[in-house]
PDB file of N, CA and C in Angstrom:
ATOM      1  N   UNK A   1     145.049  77.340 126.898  1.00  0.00           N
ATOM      2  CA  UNK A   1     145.571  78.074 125.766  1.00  0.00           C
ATOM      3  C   UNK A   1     144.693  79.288 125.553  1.00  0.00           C
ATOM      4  N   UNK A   2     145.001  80.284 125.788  1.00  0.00           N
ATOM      5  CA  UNK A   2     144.251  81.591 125.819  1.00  0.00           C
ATOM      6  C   UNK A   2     144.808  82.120 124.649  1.00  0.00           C
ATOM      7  N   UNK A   3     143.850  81.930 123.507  1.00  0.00           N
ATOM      8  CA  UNK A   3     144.689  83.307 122.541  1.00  0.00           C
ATOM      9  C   UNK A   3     143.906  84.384 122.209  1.00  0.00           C
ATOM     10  N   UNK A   4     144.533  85.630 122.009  1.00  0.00           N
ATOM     11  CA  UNK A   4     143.612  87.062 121.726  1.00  0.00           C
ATOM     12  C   UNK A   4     143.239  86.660 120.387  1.00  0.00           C
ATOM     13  N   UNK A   5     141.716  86.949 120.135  1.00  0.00           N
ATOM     14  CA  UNK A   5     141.304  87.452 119.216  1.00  0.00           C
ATOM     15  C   UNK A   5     141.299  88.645 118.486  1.00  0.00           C
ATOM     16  N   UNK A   6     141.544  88.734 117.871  1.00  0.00           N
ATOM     17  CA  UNK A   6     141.447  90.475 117.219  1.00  0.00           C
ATOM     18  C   UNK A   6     139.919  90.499 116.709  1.00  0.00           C
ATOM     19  N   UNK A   7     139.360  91.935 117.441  1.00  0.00           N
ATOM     20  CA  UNK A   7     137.999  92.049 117.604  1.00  0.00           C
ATOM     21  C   UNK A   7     137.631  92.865 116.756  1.00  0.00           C
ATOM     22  N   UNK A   8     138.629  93.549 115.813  1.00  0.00           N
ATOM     23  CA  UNK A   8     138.390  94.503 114.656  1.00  0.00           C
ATOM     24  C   UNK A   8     137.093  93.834 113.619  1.00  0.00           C
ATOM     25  N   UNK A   9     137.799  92.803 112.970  1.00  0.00           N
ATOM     26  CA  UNK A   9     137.274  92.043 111.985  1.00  0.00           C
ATOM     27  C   UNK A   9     135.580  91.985 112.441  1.00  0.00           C
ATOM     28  N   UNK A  10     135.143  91.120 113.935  1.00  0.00           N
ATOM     29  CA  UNK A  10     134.029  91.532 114.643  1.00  0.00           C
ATOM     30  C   UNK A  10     133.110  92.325 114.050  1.00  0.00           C
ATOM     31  N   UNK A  11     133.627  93.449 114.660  1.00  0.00           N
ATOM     32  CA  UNK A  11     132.868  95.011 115.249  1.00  0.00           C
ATOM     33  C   UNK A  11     132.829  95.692 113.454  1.00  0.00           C
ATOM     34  N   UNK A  12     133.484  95.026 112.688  1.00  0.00           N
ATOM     35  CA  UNK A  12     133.416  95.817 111.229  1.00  0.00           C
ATOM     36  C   UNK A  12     132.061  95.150 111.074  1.00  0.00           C
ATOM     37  N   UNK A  13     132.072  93.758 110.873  1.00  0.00           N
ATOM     38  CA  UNK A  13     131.287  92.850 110.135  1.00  0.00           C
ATOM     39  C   UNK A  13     129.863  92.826 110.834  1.00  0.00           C
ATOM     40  N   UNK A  14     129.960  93.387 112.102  1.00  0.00           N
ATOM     41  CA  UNK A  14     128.725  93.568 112.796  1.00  0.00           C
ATOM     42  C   UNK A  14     127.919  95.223 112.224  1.00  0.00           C
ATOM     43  N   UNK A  15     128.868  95.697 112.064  1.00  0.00           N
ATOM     44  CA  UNK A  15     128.554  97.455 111.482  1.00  0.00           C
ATOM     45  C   UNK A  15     127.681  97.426 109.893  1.00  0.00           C
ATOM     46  N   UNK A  16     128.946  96.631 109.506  1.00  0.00           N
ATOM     47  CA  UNK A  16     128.814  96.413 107.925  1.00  0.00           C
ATOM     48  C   UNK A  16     127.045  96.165 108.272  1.00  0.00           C
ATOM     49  N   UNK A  17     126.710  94.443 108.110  1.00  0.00           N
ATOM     50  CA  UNK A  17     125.569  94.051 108.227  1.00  0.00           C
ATOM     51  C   UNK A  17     124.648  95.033 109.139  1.00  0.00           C
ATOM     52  N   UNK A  18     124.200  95.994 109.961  1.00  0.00           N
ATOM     53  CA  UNK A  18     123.419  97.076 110.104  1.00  0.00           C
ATOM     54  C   UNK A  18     123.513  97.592 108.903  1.00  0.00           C
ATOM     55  N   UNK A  19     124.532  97.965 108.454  1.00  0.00           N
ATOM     56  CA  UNK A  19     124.399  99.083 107.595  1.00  0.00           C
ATOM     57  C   UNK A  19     123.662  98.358 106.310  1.00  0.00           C
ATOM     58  N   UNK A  20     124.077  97.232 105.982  1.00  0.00           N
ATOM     59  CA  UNK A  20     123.472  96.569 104.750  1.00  0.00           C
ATOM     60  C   UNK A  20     121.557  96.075 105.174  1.00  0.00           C
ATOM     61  N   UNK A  21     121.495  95.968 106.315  1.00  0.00           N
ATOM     62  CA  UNK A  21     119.820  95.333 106.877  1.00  0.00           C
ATOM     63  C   UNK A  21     118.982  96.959 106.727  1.00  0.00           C
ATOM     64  N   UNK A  22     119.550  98.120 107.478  1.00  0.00           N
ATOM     65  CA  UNK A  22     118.857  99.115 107.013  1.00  0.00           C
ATOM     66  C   UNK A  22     118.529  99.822 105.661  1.00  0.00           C
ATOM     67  N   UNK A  23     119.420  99.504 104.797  1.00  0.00           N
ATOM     68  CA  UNK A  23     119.986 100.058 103.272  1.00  0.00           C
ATOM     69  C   UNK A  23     118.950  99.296 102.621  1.00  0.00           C
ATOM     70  N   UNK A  24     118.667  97.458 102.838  1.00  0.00           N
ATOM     71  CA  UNK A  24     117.467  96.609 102.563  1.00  0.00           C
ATOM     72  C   UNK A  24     116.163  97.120 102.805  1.00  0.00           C
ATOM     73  N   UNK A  25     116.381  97.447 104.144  1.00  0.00           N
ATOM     74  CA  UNK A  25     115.369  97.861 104.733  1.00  0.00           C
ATOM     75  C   UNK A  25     114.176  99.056 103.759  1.00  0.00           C
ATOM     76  N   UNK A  26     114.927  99.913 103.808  1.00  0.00           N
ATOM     77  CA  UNK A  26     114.823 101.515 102.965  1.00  0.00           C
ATOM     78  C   UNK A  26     114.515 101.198 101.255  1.00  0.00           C
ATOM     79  N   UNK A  27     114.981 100.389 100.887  1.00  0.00           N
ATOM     80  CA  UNK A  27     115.041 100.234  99.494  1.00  0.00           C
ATOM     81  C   UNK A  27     114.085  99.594  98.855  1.00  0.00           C
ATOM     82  N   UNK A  28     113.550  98.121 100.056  1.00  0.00           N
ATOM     83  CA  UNK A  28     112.073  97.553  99.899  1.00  0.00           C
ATOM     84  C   UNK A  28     110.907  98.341 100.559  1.00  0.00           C
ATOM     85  N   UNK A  29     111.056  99.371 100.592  1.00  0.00           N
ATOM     86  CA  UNK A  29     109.949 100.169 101.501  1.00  0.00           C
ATOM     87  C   UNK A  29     109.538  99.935 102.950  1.00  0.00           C
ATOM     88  N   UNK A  30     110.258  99.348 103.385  1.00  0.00           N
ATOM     89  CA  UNK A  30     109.741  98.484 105.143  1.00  0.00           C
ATOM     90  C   UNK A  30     110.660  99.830 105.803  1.00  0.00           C
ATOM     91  N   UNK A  31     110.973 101.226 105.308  1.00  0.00           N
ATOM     92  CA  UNK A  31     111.855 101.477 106.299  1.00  0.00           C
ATOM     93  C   UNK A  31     111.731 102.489 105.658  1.00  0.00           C
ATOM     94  N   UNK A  32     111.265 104.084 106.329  1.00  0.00           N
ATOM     95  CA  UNK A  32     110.880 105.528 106.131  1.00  0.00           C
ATOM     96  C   UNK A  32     111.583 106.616 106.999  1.00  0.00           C
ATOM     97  N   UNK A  33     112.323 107.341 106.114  1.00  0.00           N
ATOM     98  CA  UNK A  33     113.127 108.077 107.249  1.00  0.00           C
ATOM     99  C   UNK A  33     112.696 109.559 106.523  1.00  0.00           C
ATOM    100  N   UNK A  34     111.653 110.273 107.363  1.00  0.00           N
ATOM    101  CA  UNK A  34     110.499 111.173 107.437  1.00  0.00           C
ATOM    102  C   UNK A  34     111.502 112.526 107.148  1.00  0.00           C
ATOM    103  N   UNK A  35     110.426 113.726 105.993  1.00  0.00           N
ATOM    104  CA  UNK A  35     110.890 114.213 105.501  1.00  0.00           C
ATOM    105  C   UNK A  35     109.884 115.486 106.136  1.00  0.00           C
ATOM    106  N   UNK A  36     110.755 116.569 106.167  1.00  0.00           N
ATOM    107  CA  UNK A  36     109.130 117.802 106.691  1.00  0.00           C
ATOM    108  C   UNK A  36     107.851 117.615 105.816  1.00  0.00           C
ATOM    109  N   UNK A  37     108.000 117.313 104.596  1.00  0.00           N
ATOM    110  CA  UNK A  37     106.635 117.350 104.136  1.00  0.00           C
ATOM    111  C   UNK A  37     106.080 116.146 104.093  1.00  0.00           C
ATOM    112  N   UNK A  38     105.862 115.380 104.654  1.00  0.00           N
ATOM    113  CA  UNK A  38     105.269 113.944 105.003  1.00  0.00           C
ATOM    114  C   UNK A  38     104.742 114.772 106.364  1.00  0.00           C
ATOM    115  N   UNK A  39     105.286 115.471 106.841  1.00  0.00           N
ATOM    116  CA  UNK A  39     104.314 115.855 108.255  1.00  0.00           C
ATOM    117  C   UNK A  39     103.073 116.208 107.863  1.00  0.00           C
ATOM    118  N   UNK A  40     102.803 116.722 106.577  1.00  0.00           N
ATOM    119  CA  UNK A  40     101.462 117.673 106.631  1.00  0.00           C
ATOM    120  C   UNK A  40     100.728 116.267 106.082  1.00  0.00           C
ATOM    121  N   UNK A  41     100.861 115.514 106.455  1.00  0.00           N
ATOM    122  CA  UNK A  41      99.105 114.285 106.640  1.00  0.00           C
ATOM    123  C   UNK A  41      98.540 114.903 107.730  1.00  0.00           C
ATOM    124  N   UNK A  42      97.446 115.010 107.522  1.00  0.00           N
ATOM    125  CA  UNK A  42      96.564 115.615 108.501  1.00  0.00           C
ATOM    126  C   UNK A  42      95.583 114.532 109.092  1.00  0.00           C
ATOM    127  N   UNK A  43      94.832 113.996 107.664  1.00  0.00           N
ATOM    128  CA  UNK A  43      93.743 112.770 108.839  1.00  0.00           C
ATOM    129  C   UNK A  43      94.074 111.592 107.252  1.00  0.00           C
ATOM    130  N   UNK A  44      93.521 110.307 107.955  1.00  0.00           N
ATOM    131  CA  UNK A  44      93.652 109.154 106.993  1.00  0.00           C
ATOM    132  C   UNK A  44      91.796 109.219 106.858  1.00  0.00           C
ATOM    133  N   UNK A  45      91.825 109.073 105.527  1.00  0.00           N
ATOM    134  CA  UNK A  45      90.480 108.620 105.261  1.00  0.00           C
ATOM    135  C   UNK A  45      90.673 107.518 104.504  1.00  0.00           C
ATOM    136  N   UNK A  46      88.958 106.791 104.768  1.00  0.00           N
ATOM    137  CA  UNK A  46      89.363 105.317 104.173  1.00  0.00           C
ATOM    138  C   UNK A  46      87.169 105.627 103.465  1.00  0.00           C
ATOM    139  N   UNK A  47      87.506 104.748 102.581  1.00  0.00           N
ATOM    140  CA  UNK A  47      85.942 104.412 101.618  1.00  0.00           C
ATOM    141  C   UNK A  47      85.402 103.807 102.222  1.00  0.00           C
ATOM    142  N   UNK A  48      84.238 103.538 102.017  1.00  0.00           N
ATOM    143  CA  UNK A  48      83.032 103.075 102.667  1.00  0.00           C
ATOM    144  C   UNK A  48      82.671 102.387 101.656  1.00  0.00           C
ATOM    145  N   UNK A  49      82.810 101.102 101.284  1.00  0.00           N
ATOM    146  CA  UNK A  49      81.902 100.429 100.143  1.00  0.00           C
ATOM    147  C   UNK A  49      80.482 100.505 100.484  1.00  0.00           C
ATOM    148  N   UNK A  50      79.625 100.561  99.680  1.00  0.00           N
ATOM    149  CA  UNK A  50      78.224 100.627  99.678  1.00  0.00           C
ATOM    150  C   UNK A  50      77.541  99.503  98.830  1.00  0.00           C
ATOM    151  N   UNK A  51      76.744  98.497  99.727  1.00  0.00           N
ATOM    152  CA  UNK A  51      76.224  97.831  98.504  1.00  0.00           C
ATOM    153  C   UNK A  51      74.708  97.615  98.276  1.00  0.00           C
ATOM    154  N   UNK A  52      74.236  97.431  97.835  1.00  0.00           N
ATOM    155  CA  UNK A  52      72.513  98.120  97.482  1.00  0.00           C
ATOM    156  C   UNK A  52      72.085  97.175  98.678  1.00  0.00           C
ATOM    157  N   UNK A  53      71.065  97.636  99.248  1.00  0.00           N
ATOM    158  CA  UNK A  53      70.351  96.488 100.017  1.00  0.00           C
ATOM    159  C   UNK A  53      71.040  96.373 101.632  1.00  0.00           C
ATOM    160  N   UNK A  54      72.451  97.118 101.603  1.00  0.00           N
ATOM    161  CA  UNK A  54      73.299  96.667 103.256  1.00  0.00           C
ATOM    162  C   UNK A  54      72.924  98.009 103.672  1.00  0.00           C
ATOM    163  N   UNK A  55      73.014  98.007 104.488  1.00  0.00           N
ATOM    164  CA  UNK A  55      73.354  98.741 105.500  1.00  0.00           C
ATOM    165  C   UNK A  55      74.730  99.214 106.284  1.00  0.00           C
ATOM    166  N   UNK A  56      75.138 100.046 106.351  1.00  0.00           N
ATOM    167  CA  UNK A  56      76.603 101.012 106.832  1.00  0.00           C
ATOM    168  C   UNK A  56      76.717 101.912 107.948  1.00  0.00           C
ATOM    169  N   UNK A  57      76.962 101.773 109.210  1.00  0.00           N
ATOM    170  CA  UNK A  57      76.940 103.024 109.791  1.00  0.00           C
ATOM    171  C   UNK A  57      78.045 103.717 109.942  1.00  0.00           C
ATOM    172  N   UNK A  58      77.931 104.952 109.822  1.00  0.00           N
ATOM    173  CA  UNK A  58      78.859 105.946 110.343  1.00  0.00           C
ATOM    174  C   UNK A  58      78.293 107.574 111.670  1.00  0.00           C
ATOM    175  N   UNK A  59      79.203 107.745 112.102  1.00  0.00           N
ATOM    176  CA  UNK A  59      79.143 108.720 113.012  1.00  0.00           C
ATOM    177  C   UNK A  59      78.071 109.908 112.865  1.00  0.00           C
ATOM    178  N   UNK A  60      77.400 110.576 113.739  1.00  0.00           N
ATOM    179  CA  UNK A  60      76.564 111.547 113.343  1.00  0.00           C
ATOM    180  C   UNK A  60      77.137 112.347 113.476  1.00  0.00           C
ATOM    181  N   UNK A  61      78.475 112.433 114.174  1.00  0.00           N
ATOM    182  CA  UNK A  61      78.635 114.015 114.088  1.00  0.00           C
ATOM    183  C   UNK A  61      79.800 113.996 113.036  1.00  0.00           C
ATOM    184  N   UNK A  62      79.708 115.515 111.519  1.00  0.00           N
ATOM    185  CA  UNK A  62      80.303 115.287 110.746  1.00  0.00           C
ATOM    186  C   UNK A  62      82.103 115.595 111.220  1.00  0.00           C
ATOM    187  N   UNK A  63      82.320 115.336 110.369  1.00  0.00           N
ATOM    188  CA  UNK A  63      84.190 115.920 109.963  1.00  0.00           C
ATOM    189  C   UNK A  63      84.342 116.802 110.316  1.00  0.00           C
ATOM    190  N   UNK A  64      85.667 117.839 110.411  1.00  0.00           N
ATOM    191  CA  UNK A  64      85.659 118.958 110.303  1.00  0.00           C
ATOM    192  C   UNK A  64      86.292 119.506 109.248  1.00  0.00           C
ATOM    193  N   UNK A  65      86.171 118.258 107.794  1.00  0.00           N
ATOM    194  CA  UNK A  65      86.536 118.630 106.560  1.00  0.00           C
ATOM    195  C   UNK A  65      85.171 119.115 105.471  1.00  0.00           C
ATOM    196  N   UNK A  66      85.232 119.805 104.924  1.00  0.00           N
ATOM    197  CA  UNK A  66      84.524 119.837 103.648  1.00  0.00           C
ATOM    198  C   UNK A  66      85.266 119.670 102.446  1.00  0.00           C
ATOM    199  N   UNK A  67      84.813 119.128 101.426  1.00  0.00           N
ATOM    200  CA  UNK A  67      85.006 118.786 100.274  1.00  0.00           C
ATOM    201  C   UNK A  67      84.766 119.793  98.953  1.00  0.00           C
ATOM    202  N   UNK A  68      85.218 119.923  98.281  1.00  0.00           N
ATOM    203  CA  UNK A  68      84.953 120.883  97.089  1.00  0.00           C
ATOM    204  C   UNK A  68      85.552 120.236  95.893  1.00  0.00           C
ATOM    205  N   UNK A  69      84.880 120.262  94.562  1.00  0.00           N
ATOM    206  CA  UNK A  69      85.348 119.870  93.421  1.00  0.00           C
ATOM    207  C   UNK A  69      86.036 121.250  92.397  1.00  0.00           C
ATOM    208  N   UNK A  70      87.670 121.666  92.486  1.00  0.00           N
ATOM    209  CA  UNK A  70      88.110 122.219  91.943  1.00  0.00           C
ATOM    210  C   UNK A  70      88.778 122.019  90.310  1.00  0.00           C
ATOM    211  N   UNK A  71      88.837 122.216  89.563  1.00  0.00           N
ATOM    212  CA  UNK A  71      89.118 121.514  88.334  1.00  0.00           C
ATOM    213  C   UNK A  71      89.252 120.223  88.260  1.00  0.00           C
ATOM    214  N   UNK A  72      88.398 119.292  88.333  1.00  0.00           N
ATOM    215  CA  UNK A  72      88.076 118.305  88.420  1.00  0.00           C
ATOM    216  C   UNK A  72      89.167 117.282  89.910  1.00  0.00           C
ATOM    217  N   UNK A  73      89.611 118.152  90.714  1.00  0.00           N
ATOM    218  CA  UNK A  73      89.864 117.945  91.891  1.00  0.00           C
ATOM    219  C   UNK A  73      89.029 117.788  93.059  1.00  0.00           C
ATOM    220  N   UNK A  74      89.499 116.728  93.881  1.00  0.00           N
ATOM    221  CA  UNK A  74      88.361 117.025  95.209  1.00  0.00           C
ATOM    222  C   UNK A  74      89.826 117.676  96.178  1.00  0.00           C
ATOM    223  N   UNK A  75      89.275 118.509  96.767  1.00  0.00           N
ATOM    224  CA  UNK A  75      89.964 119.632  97.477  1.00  0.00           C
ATOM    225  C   UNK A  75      89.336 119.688  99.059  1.00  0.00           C
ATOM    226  N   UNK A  76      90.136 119.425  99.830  1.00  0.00           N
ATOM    227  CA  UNK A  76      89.438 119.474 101.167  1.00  0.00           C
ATOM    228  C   UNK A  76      89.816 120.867 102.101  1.00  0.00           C
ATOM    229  N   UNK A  77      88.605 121.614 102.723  1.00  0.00           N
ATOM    230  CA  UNK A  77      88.906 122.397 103.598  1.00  0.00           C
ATOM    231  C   UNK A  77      88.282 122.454 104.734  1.00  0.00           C
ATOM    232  N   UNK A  78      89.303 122.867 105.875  1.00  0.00           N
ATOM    233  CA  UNK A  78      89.148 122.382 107.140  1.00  0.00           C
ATOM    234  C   UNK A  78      88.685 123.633 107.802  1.00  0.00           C
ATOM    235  N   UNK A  79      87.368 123.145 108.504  1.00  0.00           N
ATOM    236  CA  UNK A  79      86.612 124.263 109.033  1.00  0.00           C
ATOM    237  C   UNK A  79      87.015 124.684 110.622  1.00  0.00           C
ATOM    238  N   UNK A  80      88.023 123.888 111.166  1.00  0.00           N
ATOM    239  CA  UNK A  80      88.723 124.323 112.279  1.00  0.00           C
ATOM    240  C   UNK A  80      89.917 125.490 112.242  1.00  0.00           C
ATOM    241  N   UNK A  81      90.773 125.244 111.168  1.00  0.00           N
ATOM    242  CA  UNK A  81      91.498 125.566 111.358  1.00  0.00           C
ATOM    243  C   UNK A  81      91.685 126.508 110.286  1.00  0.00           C
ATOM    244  N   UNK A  82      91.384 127.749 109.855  1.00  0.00           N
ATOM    245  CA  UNK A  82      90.912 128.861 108.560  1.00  0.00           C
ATOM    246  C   UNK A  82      92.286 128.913 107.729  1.00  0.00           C
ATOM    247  N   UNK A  83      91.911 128.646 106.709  1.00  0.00           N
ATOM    248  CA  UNK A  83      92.689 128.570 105.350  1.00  0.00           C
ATOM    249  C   UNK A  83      93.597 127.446 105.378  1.00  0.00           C
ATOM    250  N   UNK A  84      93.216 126.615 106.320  1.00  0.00           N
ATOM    251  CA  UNK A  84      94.332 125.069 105.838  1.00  0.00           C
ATOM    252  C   UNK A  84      93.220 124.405 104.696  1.00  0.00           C
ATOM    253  N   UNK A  85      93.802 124.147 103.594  1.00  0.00           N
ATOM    254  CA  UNK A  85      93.455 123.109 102.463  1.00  0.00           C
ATOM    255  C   UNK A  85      94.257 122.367 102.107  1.00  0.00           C
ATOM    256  N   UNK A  86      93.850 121.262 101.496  1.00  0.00           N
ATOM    257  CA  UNK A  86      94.593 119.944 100.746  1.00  0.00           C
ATOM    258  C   UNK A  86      93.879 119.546 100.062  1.00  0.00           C
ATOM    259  N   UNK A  87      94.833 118.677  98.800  1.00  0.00           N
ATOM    260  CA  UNK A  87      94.084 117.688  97.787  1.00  0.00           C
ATOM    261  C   UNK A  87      94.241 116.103  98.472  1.00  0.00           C
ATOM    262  N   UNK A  88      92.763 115.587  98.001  1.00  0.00           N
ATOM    263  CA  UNK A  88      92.057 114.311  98.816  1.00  0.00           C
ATOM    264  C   UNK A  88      93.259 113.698  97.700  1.00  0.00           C
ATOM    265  N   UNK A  89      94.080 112.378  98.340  1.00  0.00           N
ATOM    266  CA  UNK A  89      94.550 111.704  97.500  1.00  0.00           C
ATOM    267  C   UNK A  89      94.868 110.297  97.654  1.00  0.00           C
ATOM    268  N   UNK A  90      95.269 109.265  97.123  1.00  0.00           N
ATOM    269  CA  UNK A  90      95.421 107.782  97.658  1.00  0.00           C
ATOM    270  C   UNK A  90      96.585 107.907  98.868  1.00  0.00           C
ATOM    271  N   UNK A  91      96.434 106.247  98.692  1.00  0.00           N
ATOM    272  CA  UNK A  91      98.037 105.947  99.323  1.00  0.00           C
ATOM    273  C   UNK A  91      99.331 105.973  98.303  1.00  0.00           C
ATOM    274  N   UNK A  92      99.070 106.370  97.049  1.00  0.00           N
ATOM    275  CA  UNK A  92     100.038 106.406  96.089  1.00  0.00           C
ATOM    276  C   UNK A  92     100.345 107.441  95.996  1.00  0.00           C
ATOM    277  N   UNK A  93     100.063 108.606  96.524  1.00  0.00           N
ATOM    278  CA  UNK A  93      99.669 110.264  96.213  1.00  0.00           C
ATOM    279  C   UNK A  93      99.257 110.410  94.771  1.00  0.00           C
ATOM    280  N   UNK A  94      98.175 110.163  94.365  1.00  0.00           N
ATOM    281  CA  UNK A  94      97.210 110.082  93.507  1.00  0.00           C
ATOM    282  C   UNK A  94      96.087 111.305  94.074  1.00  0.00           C
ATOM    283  N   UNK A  95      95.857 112.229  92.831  1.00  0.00           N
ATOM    284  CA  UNK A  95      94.638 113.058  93.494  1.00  0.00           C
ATOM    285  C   UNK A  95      93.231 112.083  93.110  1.00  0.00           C
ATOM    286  N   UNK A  96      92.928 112.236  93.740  1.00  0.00           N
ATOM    287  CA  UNK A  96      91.145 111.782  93.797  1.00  0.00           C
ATOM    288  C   UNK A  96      90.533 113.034  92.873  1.00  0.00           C
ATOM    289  N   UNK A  97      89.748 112.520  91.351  1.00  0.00           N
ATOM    290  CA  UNK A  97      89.244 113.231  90.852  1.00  0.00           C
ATOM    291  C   UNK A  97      87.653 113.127  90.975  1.00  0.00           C
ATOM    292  N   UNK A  98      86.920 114.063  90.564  1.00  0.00           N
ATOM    293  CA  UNK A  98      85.330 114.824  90.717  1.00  0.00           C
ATOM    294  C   UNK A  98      84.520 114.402  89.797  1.00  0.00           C
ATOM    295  N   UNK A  99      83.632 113.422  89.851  1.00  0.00           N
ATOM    296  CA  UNK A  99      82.301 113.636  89.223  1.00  0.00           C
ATOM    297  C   UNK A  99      81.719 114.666  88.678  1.00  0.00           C
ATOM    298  N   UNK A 100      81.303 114.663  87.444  1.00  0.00           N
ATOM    299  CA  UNK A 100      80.521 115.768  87.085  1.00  0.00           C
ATOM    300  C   UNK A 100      81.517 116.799  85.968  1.00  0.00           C
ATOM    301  N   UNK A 101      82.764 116.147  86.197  1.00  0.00           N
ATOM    302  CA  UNK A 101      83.351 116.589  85.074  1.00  0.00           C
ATOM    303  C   UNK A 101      84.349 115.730  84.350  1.00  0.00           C
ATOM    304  N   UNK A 102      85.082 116.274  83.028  1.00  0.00           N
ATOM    305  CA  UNK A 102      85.794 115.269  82.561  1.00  0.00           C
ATOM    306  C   UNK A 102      86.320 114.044  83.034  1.00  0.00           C
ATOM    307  N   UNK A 103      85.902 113.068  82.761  1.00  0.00           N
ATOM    308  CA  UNK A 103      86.657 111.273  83.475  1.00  0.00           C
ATOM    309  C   UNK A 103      88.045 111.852  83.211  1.00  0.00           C
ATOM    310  N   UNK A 104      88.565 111.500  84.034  1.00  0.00           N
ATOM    311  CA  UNK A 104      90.630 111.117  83.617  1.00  0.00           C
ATOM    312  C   UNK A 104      90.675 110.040  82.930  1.00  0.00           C
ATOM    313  N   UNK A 105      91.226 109.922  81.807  1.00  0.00           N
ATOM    314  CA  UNK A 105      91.353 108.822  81.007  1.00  0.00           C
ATOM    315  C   UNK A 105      92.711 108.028  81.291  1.00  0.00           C
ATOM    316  N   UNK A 106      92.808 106.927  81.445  1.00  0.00           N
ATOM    317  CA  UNK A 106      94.429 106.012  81.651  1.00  0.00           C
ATOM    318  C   UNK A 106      94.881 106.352  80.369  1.00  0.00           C
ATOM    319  N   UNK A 107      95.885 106.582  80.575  1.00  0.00           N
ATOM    320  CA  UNK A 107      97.349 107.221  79.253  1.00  0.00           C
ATOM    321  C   UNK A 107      98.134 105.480  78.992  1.00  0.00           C
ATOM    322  N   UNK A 108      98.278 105.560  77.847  1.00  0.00           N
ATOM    323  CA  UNK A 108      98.719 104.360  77.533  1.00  0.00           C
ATOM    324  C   UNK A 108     100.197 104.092  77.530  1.00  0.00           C
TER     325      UNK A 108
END
């Protein structure tokens, strides 16, 4: 007994579900579909905890960033490449603010 299936129903329900796993995908953050300005990450920096008494090593030869505190901004400029700057910021895009001047206070 050979009977045709109709393969429509299939090929929808297979489409559909892509379309619903990527849409999941994108919406819980597991899934980034890159915008021109996400290109300009330039380098990942990560902290160095320090704790009295340890010891830490890092590289002798420096960066080719310098740091500057602009209105209570840390501001990085890159000594390779003349007049590229950026603000230092988290993984949240949070600027990283400067010592030495006003604390940022949490807003309630």
């Amino acid at each position: 007994m050979s009977e045709e299936r109709n393969a429509i129903p299939l090929i929808l329900t297979g489409i559909g579900t892509i379309i619903g796993t990527v849409g999941c995908l994108w919406y819980y953050g597991y899934l980034h579909f890159a915008k021109p300005e996400d290109a300009l990450l330039l380098n990942d920096f990560t902290m160095l905890k320090t704790l009295p008494g340890e010891d830490y090593k890092v590289s002798l030869t420096p960066a080719n960033q310098v740091a500057q505190c602009i209105d209570g901004i840390v501001v990085l400029f890159d000594t390779e490449q003349k007049g590229l700057t950026g603000v230092l910021v988290n993984n949240k895009k949070q600027a990283v603010h400067c010592m030495g001047q006003e604390t940022p206070k949490l807003q309630p």
